[in-house]
PDB file of N, CA and C in Angstrom:
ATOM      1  N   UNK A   1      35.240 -16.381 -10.886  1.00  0.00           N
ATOM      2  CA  UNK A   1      36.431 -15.644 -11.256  1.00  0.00           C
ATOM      3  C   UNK A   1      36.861 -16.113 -12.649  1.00  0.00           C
ATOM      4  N   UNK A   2      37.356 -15.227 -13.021  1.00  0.00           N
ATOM      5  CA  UNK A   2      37.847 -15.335 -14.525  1.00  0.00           C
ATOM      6  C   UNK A   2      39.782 -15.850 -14.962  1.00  0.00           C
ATOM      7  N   UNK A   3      40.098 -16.511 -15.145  1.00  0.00           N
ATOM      8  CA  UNK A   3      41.754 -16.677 -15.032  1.00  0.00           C
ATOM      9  C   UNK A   3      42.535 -16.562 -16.500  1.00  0.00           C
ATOM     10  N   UNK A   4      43.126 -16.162 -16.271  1.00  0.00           N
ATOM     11  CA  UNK A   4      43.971 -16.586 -18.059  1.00  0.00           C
ATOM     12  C   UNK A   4      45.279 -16.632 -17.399  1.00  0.00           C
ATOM     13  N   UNK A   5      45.820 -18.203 -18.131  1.00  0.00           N
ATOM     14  CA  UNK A   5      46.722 -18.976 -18.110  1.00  0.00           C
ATOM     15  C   UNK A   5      47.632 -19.142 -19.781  1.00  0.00           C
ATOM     16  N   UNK A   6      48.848 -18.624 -18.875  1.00  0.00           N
ATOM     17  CA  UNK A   6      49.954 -18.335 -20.681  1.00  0.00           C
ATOM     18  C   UNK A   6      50.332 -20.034 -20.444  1.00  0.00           C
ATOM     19  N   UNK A   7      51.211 -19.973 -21.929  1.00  0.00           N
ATOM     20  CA  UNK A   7      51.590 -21.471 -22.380  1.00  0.00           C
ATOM     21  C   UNK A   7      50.166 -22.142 -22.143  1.00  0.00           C
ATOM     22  N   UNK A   8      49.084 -21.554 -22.862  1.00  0.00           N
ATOM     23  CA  UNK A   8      47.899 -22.573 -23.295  1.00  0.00           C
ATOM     24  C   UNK A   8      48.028 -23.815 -23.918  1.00  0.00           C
ATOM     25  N   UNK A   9      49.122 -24.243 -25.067  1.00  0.00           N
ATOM     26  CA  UNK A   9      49.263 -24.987 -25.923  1.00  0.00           C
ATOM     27  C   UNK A   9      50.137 -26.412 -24.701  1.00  0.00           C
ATOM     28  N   UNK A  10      50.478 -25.743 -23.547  1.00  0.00           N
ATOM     29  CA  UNK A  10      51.011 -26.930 -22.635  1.00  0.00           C
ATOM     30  C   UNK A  10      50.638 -27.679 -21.789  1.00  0.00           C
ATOM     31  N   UNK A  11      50.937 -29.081 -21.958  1.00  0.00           N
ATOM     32  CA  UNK A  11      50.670 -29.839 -20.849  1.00  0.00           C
ATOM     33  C   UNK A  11      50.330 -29.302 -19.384  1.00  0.00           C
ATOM     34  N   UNK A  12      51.262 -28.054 -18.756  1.00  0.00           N
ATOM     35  CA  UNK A  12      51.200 -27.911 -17.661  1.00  0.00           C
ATOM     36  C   UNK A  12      49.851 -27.051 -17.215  1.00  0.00           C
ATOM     37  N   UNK A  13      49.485 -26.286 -18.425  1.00  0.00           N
ATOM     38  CA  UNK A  13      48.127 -25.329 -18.458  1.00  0.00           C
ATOM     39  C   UNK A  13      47.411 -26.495 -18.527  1.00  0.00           C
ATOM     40  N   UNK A  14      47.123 -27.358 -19.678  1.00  0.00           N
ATOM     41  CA  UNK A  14      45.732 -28.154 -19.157  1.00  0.00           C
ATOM     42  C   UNK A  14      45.648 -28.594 -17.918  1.00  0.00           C
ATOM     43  N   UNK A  15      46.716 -28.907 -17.548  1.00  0.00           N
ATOM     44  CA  UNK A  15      46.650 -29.710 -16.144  1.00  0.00           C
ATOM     45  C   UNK A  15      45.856 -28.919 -15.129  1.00  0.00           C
ATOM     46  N   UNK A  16      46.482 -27.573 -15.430  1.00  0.00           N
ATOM     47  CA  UNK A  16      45.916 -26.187 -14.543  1.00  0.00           C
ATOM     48  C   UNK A  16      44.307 -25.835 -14.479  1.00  0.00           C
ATOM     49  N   UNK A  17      43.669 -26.734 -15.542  1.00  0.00           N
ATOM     50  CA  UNK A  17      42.496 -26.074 -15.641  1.00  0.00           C
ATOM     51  C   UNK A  17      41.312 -26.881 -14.878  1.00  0.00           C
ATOM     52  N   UNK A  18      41.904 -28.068 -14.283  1.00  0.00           N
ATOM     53  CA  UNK A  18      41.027 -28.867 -12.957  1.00  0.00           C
ATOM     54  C   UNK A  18      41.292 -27.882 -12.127  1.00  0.00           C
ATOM     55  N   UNK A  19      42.314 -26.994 -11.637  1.00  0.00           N
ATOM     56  CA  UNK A  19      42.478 -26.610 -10.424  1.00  0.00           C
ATOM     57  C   UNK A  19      41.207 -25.800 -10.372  1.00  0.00           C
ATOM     58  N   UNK A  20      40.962 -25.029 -11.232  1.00  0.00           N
ATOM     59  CA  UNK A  20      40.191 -24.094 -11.082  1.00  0.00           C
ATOM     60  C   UNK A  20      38.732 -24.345 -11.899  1.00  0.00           C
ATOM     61  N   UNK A  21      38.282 -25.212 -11.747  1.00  0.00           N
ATOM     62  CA  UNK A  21      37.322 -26.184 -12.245  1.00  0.00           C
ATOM     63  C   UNK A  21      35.541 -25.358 -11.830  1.00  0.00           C
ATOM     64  N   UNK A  22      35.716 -24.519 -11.051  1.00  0.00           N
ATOM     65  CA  UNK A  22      34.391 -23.545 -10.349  1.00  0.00           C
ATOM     66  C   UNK A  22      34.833 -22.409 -10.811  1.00  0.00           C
ATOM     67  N   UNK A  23      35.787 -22.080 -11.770  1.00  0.00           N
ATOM     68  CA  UNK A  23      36.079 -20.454 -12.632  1.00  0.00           C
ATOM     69  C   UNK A  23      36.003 -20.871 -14.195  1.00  0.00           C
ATOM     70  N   UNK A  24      36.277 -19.697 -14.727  1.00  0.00           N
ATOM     71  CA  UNK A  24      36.052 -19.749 -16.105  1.00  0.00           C
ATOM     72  C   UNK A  24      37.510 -19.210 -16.517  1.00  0.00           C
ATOM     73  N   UNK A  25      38.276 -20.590 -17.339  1.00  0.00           N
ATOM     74  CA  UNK A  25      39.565 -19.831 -17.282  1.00  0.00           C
ATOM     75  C   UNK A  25      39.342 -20.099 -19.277  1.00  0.00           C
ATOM     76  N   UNK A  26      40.464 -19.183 -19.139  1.00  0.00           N
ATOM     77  CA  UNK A  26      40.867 -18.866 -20.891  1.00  0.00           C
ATOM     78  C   UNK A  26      42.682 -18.728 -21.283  1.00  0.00           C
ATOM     79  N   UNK A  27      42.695 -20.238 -22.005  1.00  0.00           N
ATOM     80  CA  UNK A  27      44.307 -20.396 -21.527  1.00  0.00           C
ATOM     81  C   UNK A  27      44.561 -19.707 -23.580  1.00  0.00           C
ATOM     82  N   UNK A  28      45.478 -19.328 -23.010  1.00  0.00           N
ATOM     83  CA  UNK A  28      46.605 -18.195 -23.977  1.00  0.00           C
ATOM     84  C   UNK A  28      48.096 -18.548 -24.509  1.00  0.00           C
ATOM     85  N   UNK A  29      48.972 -18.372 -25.335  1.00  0.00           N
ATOM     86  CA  UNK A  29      49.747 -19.031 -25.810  1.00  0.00           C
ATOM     87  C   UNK A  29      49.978 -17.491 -27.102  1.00  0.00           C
ATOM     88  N   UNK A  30      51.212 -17.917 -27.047  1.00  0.00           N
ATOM     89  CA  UNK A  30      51.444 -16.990 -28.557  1.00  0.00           C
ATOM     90  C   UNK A  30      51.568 -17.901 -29.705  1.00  0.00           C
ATOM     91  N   UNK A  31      51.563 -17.358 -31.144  1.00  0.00           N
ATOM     92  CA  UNK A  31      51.135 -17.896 -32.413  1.00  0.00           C
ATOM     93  C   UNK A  31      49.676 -18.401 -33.028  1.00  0.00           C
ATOM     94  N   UNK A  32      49.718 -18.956 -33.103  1.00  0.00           N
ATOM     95  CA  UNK A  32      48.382 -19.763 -33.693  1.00  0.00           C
ATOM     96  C   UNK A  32      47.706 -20.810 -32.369  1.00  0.00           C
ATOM     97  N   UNK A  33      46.317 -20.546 -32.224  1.00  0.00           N
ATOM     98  CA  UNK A  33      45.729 -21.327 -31.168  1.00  0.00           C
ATOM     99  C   UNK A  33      44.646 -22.209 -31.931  1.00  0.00           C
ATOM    100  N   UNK A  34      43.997 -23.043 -31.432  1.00  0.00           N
ATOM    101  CA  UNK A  34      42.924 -24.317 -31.297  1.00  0.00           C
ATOM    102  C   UNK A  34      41.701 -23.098 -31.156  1.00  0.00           C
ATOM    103  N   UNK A  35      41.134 -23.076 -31.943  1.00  0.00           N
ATOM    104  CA  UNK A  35      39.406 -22.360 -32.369  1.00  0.00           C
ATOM    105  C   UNK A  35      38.290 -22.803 -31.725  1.00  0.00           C
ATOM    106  N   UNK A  36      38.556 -24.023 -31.086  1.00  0.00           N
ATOM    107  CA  UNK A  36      37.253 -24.579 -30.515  1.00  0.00           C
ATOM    108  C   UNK A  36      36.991 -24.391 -29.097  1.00  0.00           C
ATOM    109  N   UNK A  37      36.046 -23.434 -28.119  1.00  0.00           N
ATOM    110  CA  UNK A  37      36.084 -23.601 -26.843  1.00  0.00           C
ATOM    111  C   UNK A  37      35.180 -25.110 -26.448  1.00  0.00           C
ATOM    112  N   UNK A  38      35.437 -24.949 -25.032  1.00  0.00           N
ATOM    113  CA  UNK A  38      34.772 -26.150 -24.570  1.00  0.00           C
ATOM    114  C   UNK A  38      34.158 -25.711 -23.521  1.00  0.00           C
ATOM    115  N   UNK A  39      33.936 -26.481 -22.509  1.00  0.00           N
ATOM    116  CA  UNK A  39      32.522 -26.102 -21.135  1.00  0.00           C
ATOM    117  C   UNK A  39      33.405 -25.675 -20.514  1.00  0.00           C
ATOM    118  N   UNK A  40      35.135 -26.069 -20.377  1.00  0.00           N
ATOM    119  CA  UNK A  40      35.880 -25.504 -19.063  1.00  0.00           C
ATOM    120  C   UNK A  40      36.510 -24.919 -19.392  1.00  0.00           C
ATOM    121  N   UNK A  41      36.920 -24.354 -20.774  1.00  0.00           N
ATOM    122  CA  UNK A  41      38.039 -23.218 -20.909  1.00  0.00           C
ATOM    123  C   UNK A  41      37.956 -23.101 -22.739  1.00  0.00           C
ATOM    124  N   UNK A  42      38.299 -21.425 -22.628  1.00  0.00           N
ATOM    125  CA  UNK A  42      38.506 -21.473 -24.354  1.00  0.00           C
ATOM    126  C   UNK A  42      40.103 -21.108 -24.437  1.00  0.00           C
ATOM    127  N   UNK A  43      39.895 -21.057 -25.858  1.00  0.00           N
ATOM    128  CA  UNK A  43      42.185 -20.552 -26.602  1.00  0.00           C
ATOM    129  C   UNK A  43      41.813 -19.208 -26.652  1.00  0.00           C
ATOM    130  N   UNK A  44      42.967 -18.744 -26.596  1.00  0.00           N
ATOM    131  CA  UNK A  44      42.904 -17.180 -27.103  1.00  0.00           C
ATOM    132  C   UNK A  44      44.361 -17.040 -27.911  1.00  0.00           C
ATOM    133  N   UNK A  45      44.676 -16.678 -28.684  1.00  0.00           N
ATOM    134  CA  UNK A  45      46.137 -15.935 -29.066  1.00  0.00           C
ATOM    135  C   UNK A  45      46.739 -14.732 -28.663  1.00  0.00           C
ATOM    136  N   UNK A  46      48.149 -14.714 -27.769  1.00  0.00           N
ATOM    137  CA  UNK A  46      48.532 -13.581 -27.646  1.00  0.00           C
ATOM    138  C   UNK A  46      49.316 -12.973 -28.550  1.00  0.00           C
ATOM    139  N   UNK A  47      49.122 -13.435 -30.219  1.00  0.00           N
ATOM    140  CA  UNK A  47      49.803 -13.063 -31.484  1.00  0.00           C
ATOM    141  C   UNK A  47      51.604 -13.159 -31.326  1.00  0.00           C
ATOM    142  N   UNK A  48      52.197 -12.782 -31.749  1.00  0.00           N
ATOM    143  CA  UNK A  48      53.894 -12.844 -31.794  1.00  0.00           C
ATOM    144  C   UNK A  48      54.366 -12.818 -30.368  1.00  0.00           C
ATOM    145  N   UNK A  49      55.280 -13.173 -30.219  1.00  0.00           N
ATOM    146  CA  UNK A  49      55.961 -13.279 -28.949  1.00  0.00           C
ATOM    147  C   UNK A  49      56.883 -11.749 -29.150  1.00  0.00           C
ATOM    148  N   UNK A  50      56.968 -10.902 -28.438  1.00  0.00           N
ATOM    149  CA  UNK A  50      57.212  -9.598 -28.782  1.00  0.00           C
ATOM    150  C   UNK A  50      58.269  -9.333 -27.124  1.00  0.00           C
ATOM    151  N   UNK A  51      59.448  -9.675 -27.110  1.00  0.00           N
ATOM    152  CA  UNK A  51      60.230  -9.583 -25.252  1.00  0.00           C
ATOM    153  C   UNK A  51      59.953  -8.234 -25.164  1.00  0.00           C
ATOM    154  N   UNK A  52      59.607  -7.268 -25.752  1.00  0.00           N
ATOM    155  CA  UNK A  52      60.230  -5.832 -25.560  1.00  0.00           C
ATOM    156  C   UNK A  52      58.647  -5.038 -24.673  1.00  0.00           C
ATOM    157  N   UNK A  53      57.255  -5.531 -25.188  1.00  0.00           N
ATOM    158  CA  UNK A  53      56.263  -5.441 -24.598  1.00  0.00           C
ATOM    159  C   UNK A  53      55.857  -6.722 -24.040  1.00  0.00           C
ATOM    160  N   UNK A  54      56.144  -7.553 -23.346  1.00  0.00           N
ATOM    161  CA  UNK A  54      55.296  -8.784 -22.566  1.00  0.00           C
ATOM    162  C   UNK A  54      54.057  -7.940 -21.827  1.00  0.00           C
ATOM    163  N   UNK A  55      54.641  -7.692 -20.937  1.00  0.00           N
ATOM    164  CA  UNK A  55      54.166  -7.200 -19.522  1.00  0.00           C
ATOM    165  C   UNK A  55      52.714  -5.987 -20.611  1.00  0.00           C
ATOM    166  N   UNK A  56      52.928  -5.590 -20.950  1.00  0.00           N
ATOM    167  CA  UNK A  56      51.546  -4.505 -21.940  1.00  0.00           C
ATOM    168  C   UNK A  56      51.105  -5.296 -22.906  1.00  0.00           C
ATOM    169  N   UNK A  57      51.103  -6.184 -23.709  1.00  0.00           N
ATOM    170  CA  UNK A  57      50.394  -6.810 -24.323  1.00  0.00           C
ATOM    171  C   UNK A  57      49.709  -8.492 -23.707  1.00  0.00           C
ATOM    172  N   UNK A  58      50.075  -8.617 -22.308  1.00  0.00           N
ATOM    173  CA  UNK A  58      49.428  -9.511 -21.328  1.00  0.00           C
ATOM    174  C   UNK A  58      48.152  -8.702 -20.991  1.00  0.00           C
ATOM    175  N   UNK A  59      48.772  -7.491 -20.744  1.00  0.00           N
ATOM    176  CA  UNK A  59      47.812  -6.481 -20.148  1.00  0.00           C
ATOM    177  C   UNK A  59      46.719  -6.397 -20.425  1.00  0.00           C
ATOM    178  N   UNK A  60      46.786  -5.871 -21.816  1.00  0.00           N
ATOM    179  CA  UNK A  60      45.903  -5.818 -23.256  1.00  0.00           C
ATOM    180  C   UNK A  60      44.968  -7.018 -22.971  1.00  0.00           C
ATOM    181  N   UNK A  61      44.956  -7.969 -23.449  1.00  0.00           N
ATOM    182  CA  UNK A  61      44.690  -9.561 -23.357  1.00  0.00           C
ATOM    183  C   UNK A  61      43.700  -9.453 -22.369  1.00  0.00           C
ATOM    184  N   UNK A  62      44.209  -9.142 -20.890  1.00  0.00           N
ATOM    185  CA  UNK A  62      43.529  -9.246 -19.658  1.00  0.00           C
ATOM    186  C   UNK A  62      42.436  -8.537 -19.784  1.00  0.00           C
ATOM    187  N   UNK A  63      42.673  -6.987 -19.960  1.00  0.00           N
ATOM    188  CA  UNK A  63      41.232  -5.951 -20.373  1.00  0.00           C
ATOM    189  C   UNK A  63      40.348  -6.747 -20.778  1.00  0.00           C
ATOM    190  N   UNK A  64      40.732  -7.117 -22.275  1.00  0.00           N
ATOM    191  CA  UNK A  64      39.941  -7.233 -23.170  1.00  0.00           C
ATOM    192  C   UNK A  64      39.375  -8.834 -23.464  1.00  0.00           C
ATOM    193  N   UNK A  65      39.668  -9.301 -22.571  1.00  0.00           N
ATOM    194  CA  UNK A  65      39.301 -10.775 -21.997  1.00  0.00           C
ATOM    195  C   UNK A  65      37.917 -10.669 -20.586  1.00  0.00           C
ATOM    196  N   UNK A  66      38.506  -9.203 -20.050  1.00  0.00           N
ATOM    197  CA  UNK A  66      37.638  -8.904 -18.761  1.00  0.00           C
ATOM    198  C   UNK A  66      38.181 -10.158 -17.471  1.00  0.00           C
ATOM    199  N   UNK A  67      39.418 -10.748 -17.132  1.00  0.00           N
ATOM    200  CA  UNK A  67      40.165 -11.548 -16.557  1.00  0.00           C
ATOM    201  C   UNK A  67      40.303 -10.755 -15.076  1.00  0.00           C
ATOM    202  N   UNK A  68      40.038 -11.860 -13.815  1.00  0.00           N
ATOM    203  CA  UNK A  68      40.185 -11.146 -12.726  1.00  0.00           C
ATOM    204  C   UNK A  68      42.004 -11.791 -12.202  1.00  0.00           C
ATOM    205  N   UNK A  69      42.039 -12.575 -12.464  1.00  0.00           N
ATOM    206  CA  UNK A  69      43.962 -12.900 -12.639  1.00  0.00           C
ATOM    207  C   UNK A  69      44.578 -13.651 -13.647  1.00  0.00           C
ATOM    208  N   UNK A  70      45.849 -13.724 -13.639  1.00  0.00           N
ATOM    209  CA  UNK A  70      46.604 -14.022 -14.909  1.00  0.00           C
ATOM    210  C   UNK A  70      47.631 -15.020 -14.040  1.00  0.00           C
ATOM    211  N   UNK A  71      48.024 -15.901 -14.679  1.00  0.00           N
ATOM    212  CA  UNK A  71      48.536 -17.192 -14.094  1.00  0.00           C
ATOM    213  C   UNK A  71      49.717 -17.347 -15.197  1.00  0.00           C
ATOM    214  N   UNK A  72      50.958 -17.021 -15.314  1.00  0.00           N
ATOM    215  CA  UNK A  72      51.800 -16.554 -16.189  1.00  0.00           C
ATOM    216  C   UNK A  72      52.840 -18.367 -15.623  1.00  0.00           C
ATOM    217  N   UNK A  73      52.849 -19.231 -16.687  1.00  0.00           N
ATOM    218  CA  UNK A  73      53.692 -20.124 -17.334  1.00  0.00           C
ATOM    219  C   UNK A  73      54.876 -20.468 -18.084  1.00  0.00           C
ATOM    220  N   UNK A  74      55.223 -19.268 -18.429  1.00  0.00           N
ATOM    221  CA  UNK A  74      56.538 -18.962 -19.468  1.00  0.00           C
ATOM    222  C   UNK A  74      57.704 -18.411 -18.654  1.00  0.00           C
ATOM    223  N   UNK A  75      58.846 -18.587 -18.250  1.00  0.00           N
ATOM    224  CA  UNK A  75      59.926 -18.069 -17.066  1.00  0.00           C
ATOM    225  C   UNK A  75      59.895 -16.752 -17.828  1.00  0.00           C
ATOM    226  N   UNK A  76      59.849 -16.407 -19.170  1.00  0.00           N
ATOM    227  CA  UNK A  76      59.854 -14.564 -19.629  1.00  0.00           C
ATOM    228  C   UNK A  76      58.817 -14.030 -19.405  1.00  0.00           C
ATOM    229  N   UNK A  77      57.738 -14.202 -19.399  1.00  0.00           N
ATOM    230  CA  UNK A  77      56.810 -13.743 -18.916  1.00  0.00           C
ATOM    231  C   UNK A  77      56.342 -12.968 -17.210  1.00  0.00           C
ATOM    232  N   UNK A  78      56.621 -14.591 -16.615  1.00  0.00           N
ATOM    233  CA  UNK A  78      56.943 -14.146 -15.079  1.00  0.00           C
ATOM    234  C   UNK A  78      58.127 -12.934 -14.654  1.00  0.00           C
ATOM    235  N   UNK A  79      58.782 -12.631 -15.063  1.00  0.00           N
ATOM    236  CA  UNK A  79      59.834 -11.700 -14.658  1.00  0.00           C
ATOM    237  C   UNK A  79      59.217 -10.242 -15.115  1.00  0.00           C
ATOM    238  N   UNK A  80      58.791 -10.616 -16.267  1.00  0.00           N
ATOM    239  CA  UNK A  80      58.164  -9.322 -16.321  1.00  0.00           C
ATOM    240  C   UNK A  80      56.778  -8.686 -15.373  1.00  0.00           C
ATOM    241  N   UNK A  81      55.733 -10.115 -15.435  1.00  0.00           N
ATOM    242  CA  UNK A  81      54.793  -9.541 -14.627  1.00  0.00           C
ATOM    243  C   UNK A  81      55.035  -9.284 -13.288  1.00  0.00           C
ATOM    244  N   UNK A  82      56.504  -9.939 -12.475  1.00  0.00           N
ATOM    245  CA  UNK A  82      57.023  -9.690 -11.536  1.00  0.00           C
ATOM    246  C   UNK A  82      56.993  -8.344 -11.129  1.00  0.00           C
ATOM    247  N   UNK A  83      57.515  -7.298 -11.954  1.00  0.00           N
ATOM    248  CA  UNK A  83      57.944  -5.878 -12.364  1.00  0.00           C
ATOM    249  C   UNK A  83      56.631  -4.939 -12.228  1.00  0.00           C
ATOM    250  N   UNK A  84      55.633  -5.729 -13.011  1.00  0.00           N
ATOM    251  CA  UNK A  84      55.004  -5.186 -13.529  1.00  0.00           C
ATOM    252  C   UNK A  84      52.938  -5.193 -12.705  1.00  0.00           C
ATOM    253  N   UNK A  85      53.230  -6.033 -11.230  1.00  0.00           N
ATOM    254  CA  UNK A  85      52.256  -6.377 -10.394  1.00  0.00           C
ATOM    255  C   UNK A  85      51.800  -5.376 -10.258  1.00  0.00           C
ATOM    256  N   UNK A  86      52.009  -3.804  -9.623  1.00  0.00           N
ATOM    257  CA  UNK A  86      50.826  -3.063  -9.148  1.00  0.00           C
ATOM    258  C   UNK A  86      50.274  -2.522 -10.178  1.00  0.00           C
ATOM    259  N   UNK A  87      50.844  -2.307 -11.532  1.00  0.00           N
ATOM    260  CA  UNK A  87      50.368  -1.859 -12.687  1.00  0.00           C
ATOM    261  C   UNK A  87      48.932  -2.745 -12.913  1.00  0.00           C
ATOM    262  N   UNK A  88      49.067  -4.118 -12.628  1.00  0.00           N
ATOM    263  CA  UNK A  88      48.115  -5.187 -12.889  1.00  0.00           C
ATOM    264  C   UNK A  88      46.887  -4.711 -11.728  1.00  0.00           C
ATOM    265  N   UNK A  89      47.313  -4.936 -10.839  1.00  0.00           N
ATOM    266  CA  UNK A  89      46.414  -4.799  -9.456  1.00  0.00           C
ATOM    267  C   UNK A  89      45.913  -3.369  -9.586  1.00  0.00           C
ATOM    268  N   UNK A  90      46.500  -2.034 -10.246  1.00  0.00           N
ATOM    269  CA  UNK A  90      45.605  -0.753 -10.448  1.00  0.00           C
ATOM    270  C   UNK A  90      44.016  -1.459 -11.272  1.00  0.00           C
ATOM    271  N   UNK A  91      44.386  -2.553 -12.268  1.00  0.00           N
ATOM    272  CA  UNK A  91      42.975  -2.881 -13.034  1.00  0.00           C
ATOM    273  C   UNK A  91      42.387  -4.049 -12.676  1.00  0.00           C
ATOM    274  N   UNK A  92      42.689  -4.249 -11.352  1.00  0.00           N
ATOM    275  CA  UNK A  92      42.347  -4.996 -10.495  1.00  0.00           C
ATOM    276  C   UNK A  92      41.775  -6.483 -11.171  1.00  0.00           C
ATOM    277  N   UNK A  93      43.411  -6.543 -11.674  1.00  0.00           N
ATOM    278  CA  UNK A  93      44.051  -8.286 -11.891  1.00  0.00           C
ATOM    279  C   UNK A  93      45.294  -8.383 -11.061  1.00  0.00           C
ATOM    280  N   UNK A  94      44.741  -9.817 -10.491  1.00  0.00           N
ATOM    281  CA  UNK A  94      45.801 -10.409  -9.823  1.00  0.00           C
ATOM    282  C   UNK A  94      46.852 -11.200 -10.786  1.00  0.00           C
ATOM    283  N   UNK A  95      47.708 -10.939 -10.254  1.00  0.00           N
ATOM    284  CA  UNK A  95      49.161 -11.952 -10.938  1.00  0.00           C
ATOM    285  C   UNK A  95      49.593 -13.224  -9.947  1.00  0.00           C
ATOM    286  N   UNK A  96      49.112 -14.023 -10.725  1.00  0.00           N
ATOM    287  CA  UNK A  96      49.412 -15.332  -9.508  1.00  0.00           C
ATOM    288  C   UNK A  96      50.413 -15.686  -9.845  1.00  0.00           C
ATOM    289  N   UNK A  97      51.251 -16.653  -8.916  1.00  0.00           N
ATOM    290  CA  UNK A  97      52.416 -17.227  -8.953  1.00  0.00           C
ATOM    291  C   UNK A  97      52.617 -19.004  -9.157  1.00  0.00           C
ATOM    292  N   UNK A  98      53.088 -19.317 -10.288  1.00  0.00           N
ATOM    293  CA  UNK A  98      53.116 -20.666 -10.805  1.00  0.00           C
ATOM    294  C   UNK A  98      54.397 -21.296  -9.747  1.00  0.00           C
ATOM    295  N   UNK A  99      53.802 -22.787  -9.080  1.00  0.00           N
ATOM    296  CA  UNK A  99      54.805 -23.587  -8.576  1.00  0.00           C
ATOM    297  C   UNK A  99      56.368 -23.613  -9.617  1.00  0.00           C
ATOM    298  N   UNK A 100      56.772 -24.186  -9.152  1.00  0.00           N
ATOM    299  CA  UNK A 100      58.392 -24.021  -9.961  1.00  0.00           C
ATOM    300  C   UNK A 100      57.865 -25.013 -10.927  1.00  0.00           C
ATOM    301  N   UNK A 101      57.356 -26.132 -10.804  1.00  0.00           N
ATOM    302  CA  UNK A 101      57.281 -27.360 -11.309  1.00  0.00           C
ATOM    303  C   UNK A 101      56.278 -27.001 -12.854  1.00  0.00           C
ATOM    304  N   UNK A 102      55.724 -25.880 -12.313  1.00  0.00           N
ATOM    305  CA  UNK A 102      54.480 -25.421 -13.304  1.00  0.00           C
ATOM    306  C   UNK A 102      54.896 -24.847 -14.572  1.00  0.00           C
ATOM    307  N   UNK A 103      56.449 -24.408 -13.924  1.00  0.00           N
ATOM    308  CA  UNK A 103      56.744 -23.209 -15.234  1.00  0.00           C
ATOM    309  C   UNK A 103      57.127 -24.508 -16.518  1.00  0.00           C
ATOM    310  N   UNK A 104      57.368 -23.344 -17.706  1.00  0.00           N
ATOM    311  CA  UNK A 104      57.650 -24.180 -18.628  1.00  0.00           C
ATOM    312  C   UNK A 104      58.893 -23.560 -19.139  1.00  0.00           C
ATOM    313  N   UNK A 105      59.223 -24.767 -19.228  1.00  0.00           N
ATOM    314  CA  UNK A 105      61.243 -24.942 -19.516  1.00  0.00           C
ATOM    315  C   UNK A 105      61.066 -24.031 -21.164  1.00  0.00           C
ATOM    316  N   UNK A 106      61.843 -23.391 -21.544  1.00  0.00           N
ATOM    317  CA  UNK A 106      62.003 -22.801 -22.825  1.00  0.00           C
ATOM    318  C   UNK A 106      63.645 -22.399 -23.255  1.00  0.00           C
TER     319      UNK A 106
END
């Protein structure tokens, strides 16, 4: 399985990427990312932080990543993909749900 995990640039995403240590995850972050992949995960950029499209430019990302779920880290983010689950699940990505402890304070 394929995962992409937002707030790439955080402690709580690396941590995330033992969990899933038998998938191929690709952690994400907006602005400027780290260029170098490695054996267990590459960066991707989700470019500007944009509140008005989250939920469609995650989307975007997911396509074009080819991602079978999205593991959303940011409390703005989650609310939107909240909203925005069967839209995800029509392109058959799952929206997983981060422990409380997971999210990241902003």
């Amino acid at each position: 399985m394929k995962i992409l995990i937002t707030g790439g640039k955080s402690i709580q995403a690396l941590k995330l990427v033992k969990t899933f240590e038998n998938d191929v995850v690709v952690l994400a972050d907006y602005g400027e990312m780290p260029s170098f992949p490695t054996v267990n995960y590459n960066f991707i950029s989700l470019g500007e932080r944009n509140d008005d499209v989250i939920a469609h430019n995650l989307l975007n990302h997911c396509l074009n990543e080819g991602v079978d779920a999205i593991l959303p880290l940011q409390h703005f983010e989650l609310n939107e993909l909240n909203k925005s689950t069967v839209l995800f699940e029509e392109f058959n990505i799952a929206v997983l749900q981060p422990k409380e402890h997971q999210l990241i304070k902003s």
